[in-house]
N, C-alpha and C. Protein backbone atom coordinates (compact mmCIF):
# COMPACT_ATOMS: atom_id res chain seq x y z
N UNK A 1 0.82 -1.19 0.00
CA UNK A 1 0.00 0.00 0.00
C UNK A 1 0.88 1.27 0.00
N UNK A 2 1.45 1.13 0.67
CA UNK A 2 2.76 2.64 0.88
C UNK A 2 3.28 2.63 -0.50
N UNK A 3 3.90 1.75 -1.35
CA UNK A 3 4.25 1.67 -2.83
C UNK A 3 3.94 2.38 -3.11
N UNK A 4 2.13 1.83 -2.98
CA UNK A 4 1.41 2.66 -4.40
C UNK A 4 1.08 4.04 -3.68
N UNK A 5 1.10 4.34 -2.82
CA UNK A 5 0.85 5.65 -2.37
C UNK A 5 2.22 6.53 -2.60
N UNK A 6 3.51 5.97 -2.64
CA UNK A 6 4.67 6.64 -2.77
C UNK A 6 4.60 6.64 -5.05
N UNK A 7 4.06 5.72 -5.01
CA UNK A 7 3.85 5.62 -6.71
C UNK A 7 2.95 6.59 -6.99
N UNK A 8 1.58 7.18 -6.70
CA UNK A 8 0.47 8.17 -7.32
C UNK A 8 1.13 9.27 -6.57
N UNK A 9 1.91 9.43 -5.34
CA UNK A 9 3.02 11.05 -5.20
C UNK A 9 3.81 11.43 -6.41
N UNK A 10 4.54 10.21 -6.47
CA UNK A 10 5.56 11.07 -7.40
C UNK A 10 4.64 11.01 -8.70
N UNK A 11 4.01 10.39 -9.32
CA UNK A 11 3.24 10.75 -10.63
C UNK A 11 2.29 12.13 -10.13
N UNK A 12 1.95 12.57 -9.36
CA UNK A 12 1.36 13.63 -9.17
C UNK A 12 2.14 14.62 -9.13
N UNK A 13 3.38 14.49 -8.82
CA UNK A 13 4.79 15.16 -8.30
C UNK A 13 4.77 15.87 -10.03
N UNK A 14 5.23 14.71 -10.62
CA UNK A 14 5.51 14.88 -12.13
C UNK A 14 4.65 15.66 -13.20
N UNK A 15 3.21 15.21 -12.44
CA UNK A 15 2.47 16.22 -13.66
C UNK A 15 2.47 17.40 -13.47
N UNK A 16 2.39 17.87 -11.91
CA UNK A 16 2.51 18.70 -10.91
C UNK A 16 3.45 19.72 -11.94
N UNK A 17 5.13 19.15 -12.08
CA UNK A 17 5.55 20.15 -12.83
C UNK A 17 6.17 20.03 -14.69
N UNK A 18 5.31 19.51 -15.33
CA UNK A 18 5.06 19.12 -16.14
C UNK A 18 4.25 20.61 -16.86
N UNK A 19 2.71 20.27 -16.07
CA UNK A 19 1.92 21.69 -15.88
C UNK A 19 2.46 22.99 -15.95
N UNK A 20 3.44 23.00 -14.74
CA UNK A 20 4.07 24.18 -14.53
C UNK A 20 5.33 24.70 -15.48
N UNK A 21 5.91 23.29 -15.54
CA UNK A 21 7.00 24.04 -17.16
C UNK A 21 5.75 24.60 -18.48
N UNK A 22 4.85 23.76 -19.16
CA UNK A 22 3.99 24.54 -19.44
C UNK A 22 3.56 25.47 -19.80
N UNK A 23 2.85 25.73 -18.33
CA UNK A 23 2.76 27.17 -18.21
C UNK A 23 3.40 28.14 -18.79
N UNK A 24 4.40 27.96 -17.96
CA UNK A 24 5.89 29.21 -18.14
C UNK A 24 6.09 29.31 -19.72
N UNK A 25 6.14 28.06 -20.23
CA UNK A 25 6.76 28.43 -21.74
C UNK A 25 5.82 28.99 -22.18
N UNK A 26 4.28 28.60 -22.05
CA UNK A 26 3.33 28.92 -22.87
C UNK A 26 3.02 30.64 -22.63
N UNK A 27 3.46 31.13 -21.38
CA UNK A 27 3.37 32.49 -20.77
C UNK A 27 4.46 33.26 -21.48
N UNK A 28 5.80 32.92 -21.80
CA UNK A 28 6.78 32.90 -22.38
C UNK A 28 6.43 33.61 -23.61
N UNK A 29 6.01 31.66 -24.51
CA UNK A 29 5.40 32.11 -25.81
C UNK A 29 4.83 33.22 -26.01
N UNK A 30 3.73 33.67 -25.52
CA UNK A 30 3.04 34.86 -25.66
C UNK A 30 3.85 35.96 -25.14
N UNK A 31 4.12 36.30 -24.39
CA UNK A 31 5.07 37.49 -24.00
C UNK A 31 5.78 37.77 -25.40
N UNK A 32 6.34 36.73 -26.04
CA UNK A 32 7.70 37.27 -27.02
C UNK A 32 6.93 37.35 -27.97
N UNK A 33 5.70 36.68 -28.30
CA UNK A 33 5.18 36.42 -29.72
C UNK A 33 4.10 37.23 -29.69
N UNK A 34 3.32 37.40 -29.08
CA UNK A 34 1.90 38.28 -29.21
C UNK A 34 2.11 39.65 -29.61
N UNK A 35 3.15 40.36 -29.59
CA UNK A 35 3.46 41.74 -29.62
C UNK A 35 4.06 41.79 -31.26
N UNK A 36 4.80 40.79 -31.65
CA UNK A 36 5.05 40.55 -33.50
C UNK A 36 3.90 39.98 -33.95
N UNK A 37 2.85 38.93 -33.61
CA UNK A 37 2.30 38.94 -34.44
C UNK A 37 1.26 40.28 -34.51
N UNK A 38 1.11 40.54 -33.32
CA UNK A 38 0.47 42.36 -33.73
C UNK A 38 0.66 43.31 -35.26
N UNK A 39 2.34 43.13 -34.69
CA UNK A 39 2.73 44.13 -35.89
C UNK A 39 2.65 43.42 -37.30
N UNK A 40 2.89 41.96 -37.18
CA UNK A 40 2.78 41.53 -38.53
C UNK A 40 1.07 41.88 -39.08
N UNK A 41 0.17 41.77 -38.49
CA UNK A 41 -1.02 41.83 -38.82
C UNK A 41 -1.13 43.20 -39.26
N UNK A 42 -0.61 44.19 -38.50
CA UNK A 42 -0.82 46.09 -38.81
C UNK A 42 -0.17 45.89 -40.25
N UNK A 43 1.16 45.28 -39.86
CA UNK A 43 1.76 46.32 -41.42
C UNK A 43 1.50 44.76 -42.82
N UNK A 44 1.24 43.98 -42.45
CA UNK A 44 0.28 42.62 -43.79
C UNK A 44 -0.61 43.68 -44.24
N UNK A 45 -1.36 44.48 -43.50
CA UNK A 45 -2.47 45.20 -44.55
C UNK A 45 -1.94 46.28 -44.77
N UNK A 46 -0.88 46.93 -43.79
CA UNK A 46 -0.50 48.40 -44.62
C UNK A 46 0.27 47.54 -45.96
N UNK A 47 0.75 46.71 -46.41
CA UNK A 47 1.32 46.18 -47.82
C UNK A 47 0.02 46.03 -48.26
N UNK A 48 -0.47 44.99 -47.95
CA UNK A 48 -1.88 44.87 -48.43
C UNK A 48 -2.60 46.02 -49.56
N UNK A 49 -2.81 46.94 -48.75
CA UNK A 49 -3.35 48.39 -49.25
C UNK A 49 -2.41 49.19 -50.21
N UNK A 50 -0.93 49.11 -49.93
CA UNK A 50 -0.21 49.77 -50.58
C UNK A 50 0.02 48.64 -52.53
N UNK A 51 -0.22 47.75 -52.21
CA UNK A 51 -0.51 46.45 -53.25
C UNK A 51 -1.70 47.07 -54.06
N UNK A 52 -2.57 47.31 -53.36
CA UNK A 52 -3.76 47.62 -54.10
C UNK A 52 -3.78 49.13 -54.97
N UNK A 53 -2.91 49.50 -54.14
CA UNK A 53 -2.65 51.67 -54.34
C UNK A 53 -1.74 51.34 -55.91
N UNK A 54 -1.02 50.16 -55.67
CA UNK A 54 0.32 50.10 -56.88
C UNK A 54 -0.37 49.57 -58.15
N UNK A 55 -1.85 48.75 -58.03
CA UNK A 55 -2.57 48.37 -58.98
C UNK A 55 -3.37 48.78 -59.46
N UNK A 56 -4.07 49.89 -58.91
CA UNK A 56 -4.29 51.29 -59.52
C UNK A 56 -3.59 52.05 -59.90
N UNK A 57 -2.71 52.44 -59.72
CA UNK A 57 -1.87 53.37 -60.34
C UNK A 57 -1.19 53.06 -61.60
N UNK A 58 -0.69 51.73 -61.47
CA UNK A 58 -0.52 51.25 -63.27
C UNK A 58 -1.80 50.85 -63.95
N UNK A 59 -2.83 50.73 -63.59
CA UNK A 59 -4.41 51.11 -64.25
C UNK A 59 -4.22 52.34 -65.04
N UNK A 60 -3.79 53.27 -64.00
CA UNK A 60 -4.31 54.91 -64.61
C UNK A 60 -2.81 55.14 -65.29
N UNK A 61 -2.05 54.14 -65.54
CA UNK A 61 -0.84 54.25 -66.05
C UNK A 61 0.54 55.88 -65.53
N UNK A 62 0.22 55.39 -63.94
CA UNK A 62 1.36 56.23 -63.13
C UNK A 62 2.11 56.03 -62.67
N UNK A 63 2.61 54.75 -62.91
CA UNK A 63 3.31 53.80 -62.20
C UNK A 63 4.62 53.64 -63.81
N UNK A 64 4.69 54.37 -64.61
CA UNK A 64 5.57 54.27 -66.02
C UNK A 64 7.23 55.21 -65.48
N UNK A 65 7.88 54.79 -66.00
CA UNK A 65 8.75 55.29 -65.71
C UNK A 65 8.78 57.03 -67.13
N UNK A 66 8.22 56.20 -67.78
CA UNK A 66 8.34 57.57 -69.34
C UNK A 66 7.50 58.64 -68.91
N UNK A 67 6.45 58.52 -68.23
CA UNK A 67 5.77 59.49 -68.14
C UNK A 67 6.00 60.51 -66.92
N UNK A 68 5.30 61.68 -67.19
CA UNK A 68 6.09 63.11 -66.24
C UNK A 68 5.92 62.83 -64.65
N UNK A 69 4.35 62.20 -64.38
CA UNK A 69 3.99 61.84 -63.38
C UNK A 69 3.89 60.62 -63.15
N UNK A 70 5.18 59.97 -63.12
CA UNK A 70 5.21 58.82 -62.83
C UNK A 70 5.95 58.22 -61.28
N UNK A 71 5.04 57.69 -60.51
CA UNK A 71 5.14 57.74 -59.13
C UNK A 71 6.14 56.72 -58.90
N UNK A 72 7.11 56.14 -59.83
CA UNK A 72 8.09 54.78 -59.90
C UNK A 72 9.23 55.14 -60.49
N UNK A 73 8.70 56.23 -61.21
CA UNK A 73 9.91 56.30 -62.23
C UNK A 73 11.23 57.18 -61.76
N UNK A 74 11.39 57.51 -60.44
CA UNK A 74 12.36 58.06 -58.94
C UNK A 74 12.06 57.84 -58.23
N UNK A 75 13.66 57.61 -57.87
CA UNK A 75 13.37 57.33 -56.11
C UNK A 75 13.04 58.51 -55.71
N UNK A 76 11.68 57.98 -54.74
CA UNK A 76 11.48 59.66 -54.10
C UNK A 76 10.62 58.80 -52.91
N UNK A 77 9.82 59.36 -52.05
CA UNK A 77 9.49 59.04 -51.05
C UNK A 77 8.49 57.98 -51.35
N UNK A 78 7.67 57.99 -52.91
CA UNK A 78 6.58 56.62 -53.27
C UNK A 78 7.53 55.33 -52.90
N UNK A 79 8.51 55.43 -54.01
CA UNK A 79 9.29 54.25 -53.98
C UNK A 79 9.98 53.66 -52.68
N UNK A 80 10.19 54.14 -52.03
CA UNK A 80 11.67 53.95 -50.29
C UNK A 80 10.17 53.48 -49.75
N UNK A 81 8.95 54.27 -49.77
CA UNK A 81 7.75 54.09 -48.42
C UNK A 81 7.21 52.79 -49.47
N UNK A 82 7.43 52.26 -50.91
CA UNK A 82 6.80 50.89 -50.66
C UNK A 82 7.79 49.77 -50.78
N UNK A 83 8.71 50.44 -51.26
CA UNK A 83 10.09 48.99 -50.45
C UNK A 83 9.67 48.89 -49.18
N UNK A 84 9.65 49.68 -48.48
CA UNK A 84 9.84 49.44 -47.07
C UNK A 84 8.55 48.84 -46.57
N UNK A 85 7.44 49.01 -47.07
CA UNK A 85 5.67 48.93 -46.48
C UNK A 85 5.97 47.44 -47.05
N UNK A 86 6.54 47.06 -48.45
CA UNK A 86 6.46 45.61 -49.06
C UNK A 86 6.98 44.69 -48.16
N UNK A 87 8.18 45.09 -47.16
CA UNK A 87 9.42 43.91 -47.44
C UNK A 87 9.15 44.07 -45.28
N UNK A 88 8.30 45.06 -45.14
CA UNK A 88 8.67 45.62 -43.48
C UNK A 88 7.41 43.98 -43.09
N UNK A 89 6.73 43.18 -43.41
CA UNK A 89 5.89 42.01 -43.24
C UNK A 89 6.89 40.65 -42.93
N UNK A 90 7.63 40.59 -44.20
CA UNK A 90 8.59 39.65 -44.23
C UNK A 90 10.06 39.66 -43.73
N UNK A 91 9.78 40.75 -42.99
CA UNK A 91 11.52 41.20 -41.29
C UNK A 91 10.58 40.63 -40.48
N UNK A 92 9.47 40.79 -40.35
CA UNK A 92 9.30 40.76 -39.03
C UNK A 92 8.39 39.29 -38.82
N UNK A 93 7.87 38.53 -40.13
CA UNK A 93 7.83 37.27 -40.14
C UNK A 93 9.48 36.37 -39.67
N UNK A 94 10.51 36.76 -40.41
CA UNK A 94 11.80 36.31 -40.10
C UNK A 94 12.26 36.04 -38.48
N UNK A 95 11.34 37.53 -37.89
CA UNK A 95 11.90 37.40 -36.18
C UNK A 95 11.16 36.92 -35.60
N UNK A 96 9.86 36.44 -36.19
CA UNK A 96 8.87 35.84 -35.52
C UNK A 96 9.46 34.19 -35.68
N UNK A 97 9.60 33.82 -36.71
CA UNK A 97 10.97 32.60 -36.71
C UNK A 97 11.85 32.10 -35.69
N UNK A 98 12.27 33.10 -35.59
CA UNK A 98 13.74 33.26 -34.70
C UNK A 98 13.13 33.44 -33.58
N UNK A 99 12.15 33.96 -33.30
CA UNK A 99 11.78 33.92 -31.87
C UNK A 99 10.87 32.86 -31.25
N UNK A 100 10.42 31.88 -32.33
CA UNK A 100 10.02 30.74 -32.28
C UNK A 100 10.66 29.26 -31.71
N UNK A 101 11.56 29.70 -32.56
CA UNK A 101 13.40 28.50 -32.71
C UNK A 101 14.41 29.07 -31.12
N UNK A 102 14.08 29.98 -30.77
CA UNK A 102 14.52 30.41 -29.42
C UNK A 102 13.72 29.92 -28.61
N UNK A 103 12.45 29.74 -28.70
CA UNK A 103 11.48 29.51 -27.45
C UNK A 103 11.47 27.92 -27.38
């Protein structure tokens, strides 16, 4: 009888912190991850939108490099703000990676 009573301790012992590692990682997880996938979600649609802005604009054919008003055809603040709006989804997918493979 004592066995099995020293046998359902320590298995209670075990789940006991089993649970509790768990926890922690799963508290962990979220701490590091909930705050990127935030931002991945904000700036997925600021590309999103800026995707849609770039497919209109070669509609209305402004997006040409030949023409006077062409919003592509220099670097100027169109071009740098949609490199950056395009590619700012897939940095921060990368650290969401890395902060995955860390956890």
């Amino acid at each position: 009888m004592e066995s099995y009573r020293t046998q359902l301790e320590r298995k209670k012992s075990e789940e006991d912190a089993r649970r509790d590692y768990e926890y922690d990682a799963r508290k962990r997880l979220y701490q590091e991850f909930e705050p990127l996938l935030f931002l991945f979600i904000e700036y997925s649609g600021s590309a999103l939108i800026r995707i849609c802005n770039l497919a209109e604009s070669a509609r209305n054919g402004k997006l040409t490099p030949d023409s006077e008003d062409g919003w592509l055809g220099h670097v100027g603040y169109y071009a740098i703000s949609t490199i950056y709006r395009l590619l700012l989804p897939m940095v921060i997918f990368k650290i969401m990676q890395q902060c995955l493979t860390l956890i």
